[in-house]
Protein backbone atom coordinates (compact mmCIF):
# COMPACT_ATOMS: atom_id res chain seq x y z
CA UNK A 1 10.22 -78.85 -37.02
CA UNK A 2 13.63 -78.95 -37.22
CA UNK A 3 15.21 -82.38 -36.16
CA UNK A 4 17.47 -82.34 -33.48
CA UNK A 5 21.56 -82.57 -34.35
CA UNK A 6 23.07 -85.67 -33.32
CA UNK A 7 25.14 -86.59 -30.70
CA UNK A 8 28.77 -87.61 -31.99
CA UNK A 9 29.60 -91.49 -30.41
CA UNK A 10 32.58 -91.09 -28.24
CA UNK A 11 35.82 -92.21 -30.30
CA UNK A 12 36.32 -95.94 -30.22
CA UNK A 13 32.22 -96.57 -30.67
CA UNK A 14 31.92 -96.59 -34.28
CA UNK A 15 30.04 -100.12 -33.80
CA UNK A 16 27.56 -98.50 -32.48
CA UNK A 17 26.87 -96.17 -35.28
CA UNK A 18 27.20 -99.27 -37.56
CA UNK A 19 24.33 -100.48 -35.53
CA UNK A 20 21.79 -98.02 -35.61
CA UNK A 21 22.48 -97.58 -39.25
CA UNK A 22 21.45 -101.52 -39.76
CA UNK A 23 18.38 -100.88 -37.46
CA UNK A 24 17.69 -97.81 -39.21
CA UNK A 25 17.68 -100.00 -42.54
CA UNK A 26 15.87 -102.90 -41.45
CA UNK A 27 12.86 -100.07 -39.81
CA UNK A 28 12.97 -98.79 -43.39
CA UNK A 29 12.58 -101.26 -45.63
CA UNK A 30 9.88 -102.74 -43.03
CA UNK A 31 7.64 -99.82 -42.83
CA UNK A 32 7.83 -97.84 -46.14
CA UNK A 33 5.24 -98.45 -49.10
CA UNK A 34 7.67 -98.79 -51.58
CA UNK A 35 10.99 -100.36 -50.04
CA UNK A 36 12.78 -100.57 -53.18
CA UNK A 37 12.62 -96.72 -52.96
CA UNK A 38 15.02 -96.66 -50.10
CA UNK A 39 18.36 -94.09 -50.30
CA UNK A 40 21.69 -93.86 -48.20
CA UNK A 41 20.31 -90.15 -47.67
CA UNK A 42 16.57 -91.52 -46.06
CA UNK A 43 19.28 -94.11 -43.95
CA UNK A 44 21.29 -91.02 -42.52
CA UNK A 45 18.41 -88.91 -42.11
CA UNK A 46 16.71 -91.65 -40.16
CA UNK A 47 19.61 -91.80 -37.77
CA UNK A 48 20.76 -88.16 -37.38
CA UNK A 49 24.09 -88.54 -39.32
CA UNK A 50 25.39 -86.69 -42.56
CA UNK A 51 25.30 -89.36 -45.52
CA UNK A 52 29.00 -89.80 -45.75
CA UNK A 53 29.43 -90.83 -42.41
CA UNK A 54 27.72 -94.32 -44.19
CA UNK A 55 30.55 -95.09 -46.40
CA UNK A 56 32.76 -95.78 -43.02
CA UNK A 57 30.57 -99.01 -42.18
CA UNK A 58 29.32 -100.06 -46.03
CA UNK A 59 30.58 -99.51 -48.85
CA UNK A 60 26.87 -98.51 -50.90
CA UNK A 61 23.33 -99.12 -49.96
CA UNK A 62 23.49 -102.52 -51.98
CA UNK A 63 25.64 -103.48 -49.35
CA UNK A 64 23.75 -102.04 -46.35
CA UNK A 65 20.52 -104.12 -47.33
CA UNK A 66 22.11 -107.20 -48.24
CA UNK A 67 23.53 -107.23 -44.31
CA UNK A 68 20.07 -106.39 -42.91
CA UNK A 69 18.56 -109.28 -45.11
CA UNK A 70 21.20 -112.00 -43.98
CA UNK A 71 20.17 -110.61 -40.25
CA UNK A 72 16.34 -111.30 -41.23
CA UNK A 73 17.32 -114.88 -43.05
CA UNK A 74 19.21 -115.65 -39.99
CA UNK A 75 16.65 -114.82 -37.28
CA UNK A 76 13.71 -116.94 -39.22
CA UNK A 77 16.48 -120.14 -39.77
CA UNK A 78 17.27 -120.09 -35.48
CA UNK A 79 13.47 -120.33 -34.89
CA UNK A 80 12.75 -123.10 -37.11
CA UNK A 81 15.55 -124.64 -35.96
CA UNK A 82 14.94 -124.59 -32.39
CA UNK A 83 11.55 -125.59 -33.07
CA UNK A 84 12.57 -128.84 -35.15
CA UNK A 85 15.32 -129.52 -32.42
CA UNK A 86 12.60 -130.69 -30.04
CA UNK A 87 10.88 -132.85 -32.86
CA UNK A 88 10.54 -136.48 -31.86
CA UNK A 89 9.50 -137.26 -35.21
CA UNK A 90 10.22 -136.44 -39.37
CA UNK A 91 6.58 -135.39 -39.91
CA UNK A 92 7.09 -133.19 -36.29
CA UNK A 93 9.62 -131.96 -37.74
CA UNK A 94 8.53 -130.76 -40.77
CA UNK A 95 5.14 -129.23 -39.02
CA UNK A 96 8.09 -127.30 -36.64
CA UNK A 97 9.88 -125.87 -39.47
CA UNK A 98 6.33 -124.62 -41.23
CA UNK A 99 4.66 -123.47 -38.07
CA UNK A 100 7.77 -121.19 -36.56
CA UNK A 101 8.02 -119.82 -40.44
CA UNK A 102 4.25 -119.17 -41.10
CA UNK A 103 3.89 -117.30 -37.45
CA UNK A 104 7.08 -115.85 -37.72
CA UNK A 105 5.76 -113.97 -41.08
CA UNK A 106 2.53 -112.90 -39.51
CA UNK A 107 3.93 -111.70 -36.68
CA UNK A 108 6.70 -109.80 -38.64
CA UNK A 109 4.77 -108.38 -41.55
CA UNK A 110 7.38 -106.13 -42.73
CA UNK A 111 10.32 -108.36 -42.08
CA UNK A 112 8.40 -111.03 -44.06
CA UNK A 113 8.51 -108.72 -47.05
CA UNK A 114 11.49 -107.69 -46.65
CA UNK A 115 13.05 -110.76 -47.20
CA UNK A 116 10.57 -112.28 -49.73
CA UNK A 117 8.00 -109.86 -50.86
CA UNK A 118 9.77 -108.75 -53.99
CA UNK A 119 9.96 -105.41 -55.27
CA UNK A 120 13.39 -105.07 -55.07
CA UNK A 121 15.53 -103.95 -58.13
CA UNK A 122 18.39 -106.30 -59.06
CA UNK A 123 20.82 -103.55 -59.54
CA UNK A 124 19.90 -102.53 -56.17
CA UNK A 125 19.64 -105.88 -54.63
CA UNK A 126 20.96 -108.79 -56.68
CA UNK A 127 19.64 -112.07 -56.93
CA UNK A 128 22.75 -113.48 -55.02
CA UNK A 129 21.86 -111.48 -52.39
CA UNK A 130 19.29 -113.66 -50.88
CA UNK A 131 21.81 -117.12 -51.09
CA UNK A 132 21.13 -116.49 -46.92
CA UNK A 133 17.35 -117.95 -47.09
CA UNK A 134 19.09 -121.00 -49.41
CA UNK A 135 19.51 -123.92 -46.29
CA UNK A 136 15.75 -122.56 -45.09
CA UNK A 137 14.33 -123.68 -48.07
CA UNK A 138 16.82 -127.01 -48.24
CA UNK A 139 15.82 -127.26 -44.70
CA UNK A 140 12.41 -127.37 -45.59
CA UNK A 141 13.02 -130.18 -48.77
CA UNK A 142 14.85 -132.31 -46.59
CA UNK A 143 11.83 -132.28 -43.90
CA UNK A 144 9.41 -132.50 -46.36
CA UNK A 145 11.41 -135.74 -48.12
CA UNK A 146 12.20 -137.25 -44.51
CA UNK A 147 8.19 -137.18 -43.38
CA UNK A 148 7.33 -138.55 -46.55
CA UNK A 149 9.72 -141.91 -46.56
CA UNK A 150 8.59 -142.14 -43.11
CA UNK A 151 4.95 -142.37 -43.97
CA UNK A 152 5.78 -144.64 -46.52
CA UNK A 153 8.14 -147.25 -44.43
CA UNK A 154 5.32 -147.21 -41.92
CA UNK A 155 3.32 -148.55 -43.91
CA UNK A 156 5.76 -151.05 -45.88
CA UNK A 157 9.50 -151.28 -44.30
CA UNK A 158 10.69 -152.63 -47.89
CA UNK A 159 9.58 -150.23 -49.75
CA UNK A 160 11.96 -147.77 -49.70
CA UNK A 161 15.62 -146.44 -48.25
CA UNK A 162 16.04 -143.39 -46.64
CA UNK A 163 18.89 -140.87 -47.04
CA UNK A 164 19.09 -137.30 -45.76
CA UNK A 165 22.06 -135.58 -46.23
CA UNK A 166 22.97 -132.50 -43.85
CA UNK A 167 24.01 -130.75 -47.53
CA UNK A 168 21.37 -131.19 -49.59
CA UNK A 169 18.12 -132.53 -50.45
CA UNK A 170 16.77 -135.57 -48.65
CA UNK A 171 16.41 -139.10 -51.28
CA UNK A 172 14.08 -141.70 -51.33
CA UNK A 173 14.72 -144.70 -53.74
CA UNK A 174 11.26 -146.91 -54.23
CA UNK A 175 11.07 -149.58 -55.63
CA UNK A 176 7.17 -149.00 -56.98
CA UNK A 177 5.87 -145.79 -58.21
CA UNK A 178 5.83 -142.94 -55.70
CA UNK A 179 2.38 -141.19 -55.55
CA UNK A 180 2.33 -137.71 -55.26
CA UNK A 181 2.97 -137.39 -51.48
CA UNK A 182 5.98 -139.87 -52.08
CA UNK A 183 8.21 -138.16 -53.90
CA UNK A 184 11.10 -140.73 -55.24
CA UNK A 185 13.83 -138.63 -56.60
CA UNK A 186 15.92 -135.72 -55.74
CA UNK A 187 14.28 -133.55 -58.19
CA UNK A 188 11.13 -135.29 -56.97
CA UNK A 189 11.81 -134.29 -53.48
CA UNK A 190 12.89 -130.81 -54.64
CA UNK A 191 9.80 -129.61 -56.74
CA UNK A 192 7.72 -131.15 -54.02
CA UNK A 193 9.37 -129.11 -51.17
CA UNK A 194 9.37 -125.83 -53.26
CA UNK A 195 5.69 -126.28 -54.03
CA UNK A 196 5.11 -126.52 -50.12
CA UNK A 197 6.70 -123.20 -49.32
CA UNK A 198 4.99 -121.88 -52.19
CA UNK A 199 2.42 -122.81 -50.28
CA UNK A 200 2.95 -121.53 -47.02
CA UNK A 201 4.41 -118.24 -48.74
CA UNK A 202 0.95 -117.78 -50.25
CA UNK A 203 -0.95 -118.41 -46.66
CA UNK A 204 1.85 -115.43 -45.00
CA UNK A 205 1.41 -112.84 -47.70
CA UNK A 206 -2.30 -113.38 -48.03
CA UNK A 207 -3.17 -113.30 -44.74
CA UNK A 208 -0.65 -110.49 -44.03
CA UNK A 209 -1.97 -108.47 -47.20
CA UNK A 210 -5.52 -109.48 -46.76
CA UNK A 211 -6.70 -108.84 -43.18
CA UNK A 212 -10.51 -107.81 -44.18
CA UNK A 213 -11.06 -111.44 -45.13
CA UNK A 214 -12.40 -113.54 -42.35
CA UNK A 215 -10.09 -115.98 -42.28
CA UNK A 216 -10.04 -119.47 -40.15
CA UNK A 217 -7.50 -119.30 -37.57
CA UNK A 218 -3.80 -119.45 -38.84
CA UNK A 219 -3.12 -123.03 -37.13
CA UNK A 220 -6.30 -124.35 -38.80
CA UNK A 221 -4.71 -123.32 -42.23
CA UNK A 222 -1.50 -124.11 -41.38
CA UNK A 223 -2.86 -127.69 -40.69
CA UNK A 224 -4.95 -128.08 -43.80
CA UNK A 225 -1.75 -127.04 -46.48
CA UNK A 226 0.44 -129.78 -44.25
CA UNK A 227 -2.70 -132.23 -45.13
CA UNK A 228 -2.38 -132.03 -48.42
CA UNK A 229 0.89 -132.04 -49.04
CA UNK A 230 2.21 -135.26 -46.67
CA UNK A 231 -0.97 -137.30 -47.08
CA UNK A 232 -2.00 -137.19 -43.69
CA UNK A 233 -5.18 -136.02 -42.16
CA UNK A 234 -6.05 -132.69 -41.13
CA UNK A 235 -6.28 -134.49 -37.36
CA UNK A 236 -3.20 -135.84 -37.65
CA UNK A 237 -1.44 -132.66 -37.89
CA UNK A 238 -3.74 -130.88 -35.58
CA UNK A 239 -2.23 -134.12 -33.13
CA UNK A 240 1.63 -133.18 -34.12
CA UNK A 241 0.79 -129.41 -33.45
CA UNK A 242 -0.86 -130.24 -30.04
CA UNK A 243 2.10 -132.40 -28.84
CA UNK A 244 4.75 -129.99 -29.91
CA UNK A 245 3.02 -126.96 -28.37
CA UNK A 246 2.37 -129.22 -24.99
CA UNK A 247 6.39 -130.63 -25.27
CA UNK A 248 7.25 -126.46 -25.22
């Protein structure tokens, strides 16, 4: 069947074109098997323009994804956001970043990959290209650092200084050995946080990729991988889940 011409946007609405070309994009690279096989000509023929009419609004397709993936980064950093704005705690916090990311990439399968599933040719998409999702994952260190010196002043105020800068990492300096949930050092704090998202990017693209497998239900996980990695109990997450989802 032939697909319908079409309709020019009056003069003065090239934004709008500009839009549905970015929708068109983000639908794309969401819903086709292989994303990295994506074309300015699949783009235009998605919206009902001629190809050219693309190089008006971006200059290549390189430049086309990279704007839909900022859009993505940027939607996932609000949520967690929001949600950690309402935390009355650093471990709160932290469980508000990790809950509104983990849902967030259930709920948005394709987004999720879009963003971090890979696949993605660096001459087509370069490394630099995904600098947007950068302060998420700081975000994320920082939480991870904070809820950890908390824990440990809790249990001995002298123990340890707190400093969490709005740029960068969170540090802790200790003055006795930090255990593996007490991470003492900026590269400390670092290599701890990245191991957590590894973490909860393993629960998303499992779950997502994996749906045959009877899995416990995502909060139950989600509480379990915070466990381990802050040196709390399984309740005591399960507690800071319950308050947060009773304070919204």
């Amino acid at each position: 069947m032939a697909q319908a011409a079409r309709r020019r946007n009056p003069r003065g609405q090239g934004q709008v074109l500009r839009d549905q070309l970015v929708e068109a994009t983000a639908r794309l690279l969401a819903s086709l098997d292989r994303p990295e096989t994506l074309t300015l000509r699949q783009v235009a023929r998605e919206v009902g323009v001629a190809p050219a009419s693309i190089y008006s609004h971006f200059p290549d397709l390189t430049a086309l994804i990279e704007h839909v993936l900022k859009l993505r980064y940027d939607e996932l950093g609000r949520l967690m956001n929001d949600a950690a704005a309402a935390a009355a705690t650093p471990l709160a916090e932290l469980v508000a970043r990790c809950a509104s990311y983990v849902h967030w990439g259930v709920g948005h399968p394709g987004e999720y990959r879009t963003i971090v599933g890979g696949g993605m040719p660096e001459q087509l998409v370069p490394l630099n290209a995904h600098g947007a999702g950068e302060e998420l994952l700081n975000a994320l260190v920082r939480a991870l650092a904070a809820a950890a010196n908390d824990r440990l002043t809790a249990t001995d105020p002298l123990t340890a200084t707190e400093s969490v800068t709005a740029t960068g990492p969170a540090t802790v300096t200790a003055t006795e050995p930090a255990t593996a949930t007490e991470p003492s050092t900026t590269a400390e704090q670092w290599q701890a946080g990245l191991i957590l998202w590894t973490g909860l990017h393993g629960l998303v693209s499992l779950y997502n990729s994996h749906g045959n497998v009877p899995w416990p239900a995502l909060d139950d996980l989600l509480a379990q991988l915070l466990g381990l990695h802050t040196g709390r109990t399984k309740s005591e997450i399960e507690d800071v889940m319950a308050g947060s989802a009773t304070a919204s």
